[in-house]
Protein backbone atom coordinates (compact mmCIF):
# COMPACT_ATOMS: atom_id res chain seq x y z
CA UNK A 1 106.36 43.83 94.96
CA UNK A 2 107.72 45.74 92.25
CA UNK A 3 111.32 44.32 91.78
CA UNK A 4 114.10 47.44 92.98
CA UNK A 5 116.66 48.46 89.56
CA UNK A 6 119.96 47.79 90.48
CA UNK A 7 123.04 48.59 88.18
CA UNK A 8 126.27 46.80 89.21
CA UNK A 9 129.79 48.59 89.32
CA UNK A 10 132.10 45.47 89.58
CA UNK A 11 135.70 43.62 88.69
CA UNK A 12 134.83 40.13 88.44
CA UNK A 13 136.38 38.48 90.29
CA UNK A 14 135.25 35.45 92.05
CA UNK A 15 133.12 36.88 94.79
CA UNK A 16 132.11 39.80 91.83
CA UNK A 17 130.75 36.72 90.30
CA UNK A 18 129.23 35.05 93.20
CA UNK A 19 127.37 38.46 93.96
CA UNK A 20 126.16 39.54 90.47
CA UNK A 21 124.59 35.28 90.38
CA UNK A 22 123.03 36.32 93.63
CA UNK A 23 121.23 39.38 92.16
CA UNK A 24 120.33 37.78 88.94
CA UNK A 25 118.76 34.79 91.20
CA UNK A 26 116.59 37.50 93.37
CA UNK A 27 113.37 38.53 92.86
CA UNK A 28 113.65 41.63 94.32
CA UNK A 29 115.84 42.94 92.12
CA UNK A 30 115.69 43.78 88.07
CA UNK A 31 119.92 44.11 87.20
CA UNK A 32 119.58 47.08 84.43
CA UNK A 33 123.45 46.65 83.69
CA UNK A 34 126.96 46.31 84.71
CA UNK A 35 129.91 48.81 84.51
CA UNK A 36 133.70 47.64 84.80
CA UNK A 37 136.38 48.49 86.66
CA UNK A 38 139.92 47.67 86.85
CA UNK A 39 141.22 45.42 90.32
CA UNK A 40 140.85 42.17 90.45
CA UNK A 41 142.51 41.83 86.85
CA UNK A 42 142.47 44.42 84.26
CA UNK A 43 139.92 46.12 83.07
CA UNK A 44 139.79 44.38 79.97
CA UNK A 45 139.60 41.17 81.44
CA UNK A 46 137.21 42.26 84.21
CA UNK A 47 134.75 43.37 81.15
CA UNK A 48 135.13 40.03 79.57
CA UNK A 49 134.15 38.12 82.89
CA UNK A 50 131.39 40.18 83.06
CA UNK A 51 130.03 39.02 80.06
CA UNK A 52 130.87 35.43 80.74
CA UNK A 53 128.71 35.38 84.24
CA UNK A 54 126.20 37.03 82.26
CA UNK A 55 125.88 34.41 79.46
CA UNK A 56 126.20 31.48 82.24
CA UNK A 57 122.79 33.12 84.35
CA UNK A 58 121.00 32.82 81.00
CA UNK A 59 121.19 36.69 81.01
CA UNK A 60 123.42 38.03 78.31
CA UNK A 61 120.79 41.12 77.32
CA UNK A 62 121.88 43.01 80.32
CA UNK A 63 123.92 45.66 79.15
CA UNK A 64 128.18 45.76 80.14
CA UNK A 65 129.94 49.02 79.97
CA UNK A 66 133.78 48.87 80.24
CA UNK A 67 135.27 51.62 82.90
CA UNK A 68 138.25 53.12 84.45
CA UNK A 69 141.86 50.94 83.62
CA UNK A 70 143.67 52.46 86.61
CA UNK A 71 142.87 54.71 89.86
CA UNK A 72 142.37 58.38 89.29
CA UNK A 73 145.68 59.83 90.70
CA UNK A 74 147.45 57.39 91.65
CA UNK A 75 149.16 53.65 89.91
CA UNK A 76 147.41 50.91 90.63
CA UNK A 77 149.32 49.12 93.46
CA UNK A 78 146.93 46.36 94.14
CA UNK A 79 147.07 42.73 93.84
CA UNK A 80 143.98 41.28 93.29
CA UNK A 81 145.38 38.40 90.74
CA UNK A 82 147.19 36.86 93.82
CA UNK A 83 143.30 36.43 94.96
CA UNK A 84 141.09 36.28 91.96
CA UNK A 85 143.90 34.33 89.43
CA UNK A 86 145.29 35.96 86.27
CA UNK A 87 142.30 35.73 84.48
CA UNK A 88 139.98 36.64 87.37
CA UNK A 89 138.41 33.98 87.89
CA UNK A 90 140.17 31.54 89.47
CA UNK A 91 142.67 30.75 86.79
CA UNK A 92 140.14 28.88 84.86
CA UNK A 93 140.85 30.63 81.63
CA UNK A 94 137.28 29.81 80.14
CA UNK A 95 135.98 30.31 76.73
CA UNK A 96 135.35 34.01 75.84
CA UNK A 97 131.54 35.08 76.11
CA UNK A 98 129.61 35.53 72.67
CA UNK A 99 128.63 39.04 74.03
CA UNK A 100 130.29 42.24 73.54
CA UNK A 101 130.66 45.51 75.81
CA UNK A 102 128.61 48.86 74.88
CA UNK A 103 130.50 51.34 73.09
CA UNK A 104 130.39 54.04 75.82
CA UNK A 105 132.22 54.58 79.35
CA UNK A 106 130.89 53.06 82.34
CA UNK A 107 131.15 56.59 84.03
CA UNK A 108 128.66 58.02 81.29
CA UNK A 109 126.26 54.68 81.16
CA UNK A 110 125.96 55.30 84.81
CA UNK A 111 125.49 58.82 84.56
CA UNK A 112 122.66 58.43 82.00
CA UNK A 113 121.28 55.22 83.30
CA UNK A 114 120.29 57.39 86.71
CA UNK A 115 119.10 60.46 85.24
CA UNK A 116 116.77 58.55 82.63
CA UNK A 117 114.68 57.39 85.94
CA UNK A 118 115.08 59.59 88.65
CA UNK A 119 114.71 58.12 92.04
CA UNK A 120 114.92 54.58 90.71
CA UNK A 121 118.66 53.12 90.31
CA UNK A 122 120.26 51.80 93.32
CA UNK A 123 124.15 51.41 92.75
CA UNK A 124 125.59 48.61 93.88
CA UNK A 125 129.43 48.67 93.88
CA UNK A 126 131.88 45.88 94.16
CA UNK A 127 135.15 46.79 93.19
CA UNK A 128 137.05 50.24 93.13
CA UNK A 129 134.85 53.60 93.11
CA UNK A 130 136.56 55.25 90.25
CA UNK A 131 133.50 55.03 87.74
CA UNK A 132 131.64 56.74 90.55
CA UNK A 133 134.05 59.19 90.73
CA UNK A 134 134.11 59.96 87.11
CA UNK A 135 130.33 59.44 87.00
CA UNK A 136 129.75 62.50 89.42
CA UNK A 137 132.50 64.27 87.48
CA UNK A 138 130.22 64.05 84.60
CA UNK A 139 126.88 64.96 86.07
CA UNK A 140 126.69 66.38 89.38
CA UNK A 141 122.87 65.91 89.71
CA UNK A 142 123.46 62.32 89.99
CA UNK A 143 123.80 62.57 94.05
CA UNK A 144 120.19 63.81 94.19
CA UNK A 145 118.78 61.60 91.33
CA UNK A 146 120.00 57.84 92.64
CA UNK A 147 117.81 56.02 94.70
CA UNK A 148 120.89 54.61 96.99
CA UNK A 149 124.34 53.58 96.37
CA UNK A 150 126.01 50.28 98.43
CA UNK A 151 129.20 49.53 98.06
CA UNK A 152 131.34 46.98 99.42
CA UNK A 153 134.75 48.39 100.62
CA UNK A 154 135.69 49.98 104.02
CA UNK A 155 136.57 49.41 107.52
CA UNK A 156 135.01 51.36 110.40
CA UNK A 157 135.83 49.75 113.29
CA UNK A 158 137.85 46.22 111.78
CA UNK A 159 141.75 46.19 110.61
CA UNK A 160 142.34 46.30 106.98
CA UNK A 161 143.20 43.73 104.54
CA UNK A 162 145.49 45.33 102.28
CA UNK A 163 147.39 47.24 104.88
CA UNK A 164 147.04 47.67 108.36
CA UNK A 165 144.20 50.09 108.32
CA UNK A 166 142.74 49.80 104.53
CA UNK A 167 140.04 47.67 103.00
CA UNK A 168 141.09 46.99 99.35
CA UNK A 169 138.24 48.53 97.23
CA UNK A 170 139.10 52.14 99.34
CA UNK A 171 143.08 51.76 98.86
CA UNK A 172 142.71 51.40 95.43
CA UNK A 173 141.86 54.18 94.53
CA UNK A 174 141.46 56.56 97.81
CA UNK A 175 140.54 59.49 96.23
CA UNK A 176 137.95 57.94 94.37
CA UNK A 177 136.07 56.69 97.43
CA UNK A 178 136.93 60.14 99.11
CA UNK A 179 134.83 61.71 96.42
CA UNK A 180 131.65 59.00 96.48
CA UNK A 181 131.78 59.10 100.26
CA UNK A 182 131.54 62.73 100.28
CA UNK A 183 129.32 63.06 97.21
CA UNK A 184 126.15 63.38 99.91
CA UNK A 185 123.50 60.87 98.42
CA UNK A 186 122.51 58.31 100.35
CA UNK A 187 125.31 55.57 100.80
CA UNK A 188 125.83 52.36 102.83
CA UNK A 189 128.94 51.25 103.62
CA UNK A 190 129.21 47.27 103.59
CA UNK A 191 132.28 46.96 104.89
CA UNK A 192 135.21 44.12 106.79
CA UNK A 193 133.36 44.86 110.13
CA UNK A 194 130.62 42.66 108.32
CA UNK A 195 131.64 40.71 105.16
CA UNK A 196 134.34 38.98 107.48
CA UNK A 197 132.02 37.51 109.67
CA UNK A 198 130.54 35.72 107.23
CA UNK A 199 132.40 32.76 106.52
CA UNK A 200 131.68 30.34 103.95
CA UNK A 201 133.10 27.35 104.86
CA UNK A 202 134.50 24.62 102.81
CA UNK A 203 131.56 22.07 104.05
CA UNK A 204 129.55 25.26 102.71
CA UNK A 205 131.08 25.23 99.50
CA UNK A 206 130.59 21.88 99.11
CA UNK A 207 126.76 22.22 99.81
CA UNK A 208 126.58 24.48 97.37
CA UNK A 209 128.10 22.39 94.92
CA UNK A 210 125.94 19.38 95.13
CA UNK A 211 122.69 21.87 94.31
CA UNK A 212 124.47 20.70 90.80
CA UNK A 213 122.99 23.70 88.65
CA UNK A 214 124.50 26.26 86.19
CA UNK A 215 124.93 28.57 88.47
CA UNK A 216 126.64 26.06 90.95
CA UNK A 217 128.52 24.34 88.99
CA UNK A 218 130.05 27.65 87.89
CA UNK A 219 131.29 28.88 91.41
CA UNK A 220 132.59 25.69 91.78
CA UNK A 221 134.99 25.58 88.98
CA UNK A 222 135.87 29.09 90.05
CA UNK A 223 136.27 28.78 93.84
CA UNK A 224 139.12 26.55 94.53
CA UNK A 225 142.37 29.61 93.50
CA UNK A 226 140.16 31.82 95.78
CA UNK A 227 139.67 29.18 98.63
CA UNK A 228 143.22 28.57 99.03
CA UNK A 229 144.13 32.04 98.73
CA UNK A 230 142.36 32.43 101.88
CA UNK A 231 143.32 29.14 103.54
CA UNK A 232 147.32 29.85 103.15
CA UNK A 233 147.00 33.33 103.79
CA UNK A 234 144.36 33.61 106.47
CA UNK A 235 144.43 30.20 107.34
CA UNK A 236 140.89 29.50 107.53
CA UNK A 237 138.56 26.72 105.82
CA UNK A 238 136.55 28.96 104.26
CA UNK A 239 136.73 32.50 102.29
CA UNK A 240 134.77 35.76 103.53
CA UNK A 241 131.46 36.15 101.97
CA UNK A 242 132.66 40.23 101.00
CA UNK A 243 131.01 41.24 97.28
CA UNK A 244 128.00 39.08 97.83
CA UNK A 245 127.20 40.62 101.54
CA UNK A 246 126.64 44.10 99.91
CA UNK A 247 124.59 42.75 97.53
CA UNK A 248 122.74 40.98 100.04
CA UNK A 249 122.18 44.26 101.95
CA UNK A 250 120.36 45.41 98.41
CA UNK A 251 118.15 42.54 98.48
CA UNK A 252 117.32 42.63 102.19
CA UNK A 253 118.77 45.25 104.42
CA UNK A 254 117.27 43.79 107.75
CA UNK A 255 120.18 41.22 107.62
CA UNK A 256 122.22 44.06 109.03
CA UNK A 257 122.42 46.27 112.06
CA UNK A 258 123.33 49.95 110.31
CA UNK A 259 124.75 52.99 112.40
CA UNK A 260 124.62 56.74 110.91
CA UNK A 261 128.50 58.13 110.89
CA UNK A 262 130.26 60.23 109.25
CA UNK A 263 132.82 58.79 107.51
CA UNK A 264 136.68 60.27 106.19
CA UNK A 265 138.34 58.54 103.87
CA UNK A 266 142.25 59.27 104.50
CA UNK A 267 144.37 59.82 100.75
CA UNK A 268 148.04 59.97 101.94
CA UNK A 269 150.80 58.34 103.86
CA UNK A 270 150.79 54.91 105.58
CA UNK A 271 146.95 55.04 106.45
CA UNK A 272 145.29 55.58 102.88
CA UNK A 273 142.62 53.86 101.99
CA UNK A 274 141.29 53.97 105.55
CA UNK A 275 137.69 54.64 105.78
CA UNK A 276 137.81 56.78 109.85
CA UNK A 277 134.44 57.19 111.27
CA UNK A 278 133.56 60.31 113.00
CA UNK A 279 132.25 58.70 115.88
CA UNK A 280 132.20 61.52 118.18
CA UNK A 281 131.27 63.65 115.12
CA UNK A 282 134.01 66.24 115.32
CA UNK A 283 134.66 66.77 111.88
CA UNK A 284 132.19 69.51 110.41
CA UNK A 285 132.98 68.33 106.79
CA UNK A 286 132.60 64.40 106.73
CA UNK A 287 129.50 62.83 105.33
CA UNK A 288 127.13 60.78 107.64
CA UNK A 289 126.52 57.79 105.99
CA UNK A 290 125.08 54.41 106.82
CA UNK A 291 127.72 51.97 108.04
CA UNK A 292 127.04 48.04 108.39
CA UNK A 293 128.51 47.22 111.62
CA UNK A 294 126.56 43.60 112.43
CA UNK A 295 125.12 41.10 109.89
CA UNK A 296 123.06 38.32 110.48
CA UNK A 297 125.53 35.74 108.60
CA UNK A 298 123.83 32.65 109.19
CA UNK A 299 120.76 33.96 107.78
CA UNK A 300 122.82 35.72 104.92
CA UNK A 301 124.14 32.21 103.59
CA UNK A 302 120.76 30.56 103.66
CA UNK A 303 119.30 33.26 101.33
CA UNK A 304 122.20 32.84 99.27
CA UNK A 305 122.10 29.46 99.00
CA UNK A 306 117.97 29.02 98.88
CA UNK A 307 118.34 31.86 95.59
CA UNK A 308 121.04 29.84 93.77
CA UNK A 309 119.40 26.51 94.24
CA UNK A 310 116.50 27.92 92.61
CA UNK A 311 118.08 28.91 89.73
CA UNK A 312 116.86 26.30 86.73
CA UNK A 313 117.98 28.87 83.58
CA UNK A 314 119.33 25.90 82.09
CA UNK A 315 119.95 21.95 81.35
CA UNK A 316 122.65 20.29 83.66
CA UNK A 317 123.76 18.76 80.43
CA UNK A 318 125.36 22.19 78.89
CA UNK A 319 128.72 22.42 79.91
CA UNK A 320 129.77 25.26 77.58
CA UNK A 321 131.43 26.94 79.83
C-alpha cells in the first residue's frame, strides 16, 4: 500500500512530540513536512523542538516551516508552558538541533505543498489552526485540493479543558478554527470526547520506557513535567493520549466511531473556543464535518506502542540528546 502524505501543523509540545514519533514510526504514512505554530511555547521555541524530534527519529530531511507567533485577532491567553514546561518539552532544555527552519511561512509551505499534488496531502493539525487560517487566506483553492485535514482540538459533546466549554487548540485562536471549520473540505474533528478516554497510564509509561530505544528513551526524559501536570491537576495516574489520537485517526481511522455534524465554532464572550454541534441541524450556515465521538483506546495504545518499539533508527549507545 502506497504510504498516505501527511504534513504536520504542530507546537511541540510533549504529546506534539509523541504524535509526530508515531507518524514517523508508521508505515502508512510518508511525513512531507512540519509547519509551526505558537501554544505550547513560542513559536520560536516550538520550531526548534520540531527540529530536535526530527533529528532524534533519524529524520532531519523533512522539511520545518516556522508559522504564526500569536492568534489572528486576538492575544494569546493560553498557558501551555504550565503543561508542556518553558521550553516545551518538559523542561528538559536539550541541546539545540543541527537543523534549521525553511526560509518561508508555514501558511505559504502549506499552501504550496497542497497545490503541488492535488488530492494527495492530508493535514494533520496539532496545535492552534492559525497557519490554516492564513493558509486559506493565501490560496482559496486549497479546500478543494487537500486530500483531508484532522485536527486535534474540539469538544462536541465533552466539557472543555481550558474553560468550561473550550478545548485549548479552538480557544486559542477561535477565529482561526471558525475559518478551517467552515472552510468546507473535508475535516475530522479529533476531539476531548475521544483523546480523554485514552489514558496512558503511568504503568503504561513505564512499558514504554523499558522498549529502551531512541524514540523511547526520548518520551521518557520528556514525560515526567507533563505527567504531573496531569496528576496534580486532574489527579489521575496517567496523561490523555490527545495529539497522538488524531494522528492515530490518520494512520487508521477504524479506531474511531465518526458522526457527520455540523459544527459552530463560537468567537466571543464566556463560551469561545467552543466547538457546538448542530445536532438537530438548525443552523443553515455551519459545516458538516466528521466528528470522533468513540475511540477504541485500548487498541489505540497497542498500535502506538507496537510502532515505537519497532523503531531501530539508531544505537542505544547515542545519547546526544
Amino acid at each position: 500500500m502506497t504510504p498516505q502524505k501527511l504534513l504536520i501543523d504542530t507546537d511541540p509540545g510533549v504529546d506534539d512530540s509523541m504524535a509526530i514519533l508515531f507518524a514517523l514510526c508508521s508505515p502508512e504514512i510518508e511525513v512531507v513536512g512540519l509547519s509551526t505554530v505558537f501554544s505550547n511555547t513560542d513559536v520560536k521555541q516550538t520550531t526548534l523542538n520540531a527540529l530536535r524530534v526530527l533529528e532524534v527519529a533519524g529524520r532531519p530531511d523533512i522539511p520545518v516551516a516556522p508559522g504564526a507567533a500569536a492568534p489572528l485577532l486576538r492575544p494569546f491567553q493560553g498557558r501551555g508552558r504550565n503543561v508542556h514546561g518553558e521550553d516545551g518539552l518538559g523542561n528538559t532544555f536539550l541541546p539545540s538541533s543541527l537543523g534549521h527552519p525553511l526560509d518561508v511561512s508555514a501558511a505559504e509551505f502549506i499552501a504550496r505543498t497542497v497545490m503541488a499534488q492535488p488530492g494527495e496531502i492530508n493535514l494533520v493539525a496539532i496545535g492552534p489552526l492559525t497557519n490554516l487560517a492564513l493558509a486559506l487566506r493565501i490560496e482559496p483553492r486549497l479546500a478543494s485540493a487537500v486530500r483531508q485535514v484532522v485536527i486535534m482540538g474540539g469538544a462536541a459533546f465533552a466539557p472543555g479543558n481550558i474553560s468550561p466549554v473550550a478545548e485549548a487548540n479552538i480557544y486559542n485562536d477561535p477565529e482561526s478554527a471558525s475559518i478551517v471549520f467552515s472552510a468546507g473540505w473535508p475535516l475530522t474533528m479529533v476531539g476531548l470526547d475521544v483523546t480523554m478516554r485514552t489514558v496512558m497510564s503511568r504503568t503504561y509509561l513505564d512499558d514504554l520506557a523499558k522498549i529502551h530505544n531512541p524514540l523511547t528513551d526520548f518520551i521518557a526524559r520528556i514525560a515526567p513535567h507533563y505527567f504531573n501536570f496531569y496528576r496534580e491537576t486532574y489527579n489521575i495516574d496517567g496523561v490523555y493520549t490527545h495529539d497522538p489520537s488524531a494522528m492515530a485517526y490518520a494512520i487508521d481511522p477504524t479506531l474511531f466511531r465518526v458522526e457527520r455534524l455540523p459544527v459552530f465554532v463560537e468567537t466571543e464572550g464566556h463560551c469561545a473556543g467552543q466547538t457546538v454541534p448542530d445536532c438537530r441541524k438548525q443552523w443553515a450556515d455551519s459545516t458538516e464535518i466528521n466528528v470522533c465521538v468513540d475511540v477504541d483506546s485500548a487498541r489505540l495504545l497497542a498500535l502506538f506502542k507496537e510502532r515505537l518499539a519497532k523503531n531501530s533508527l539508531r544505537s542505544d549507545d547515542d545519547s546526544t540528546y
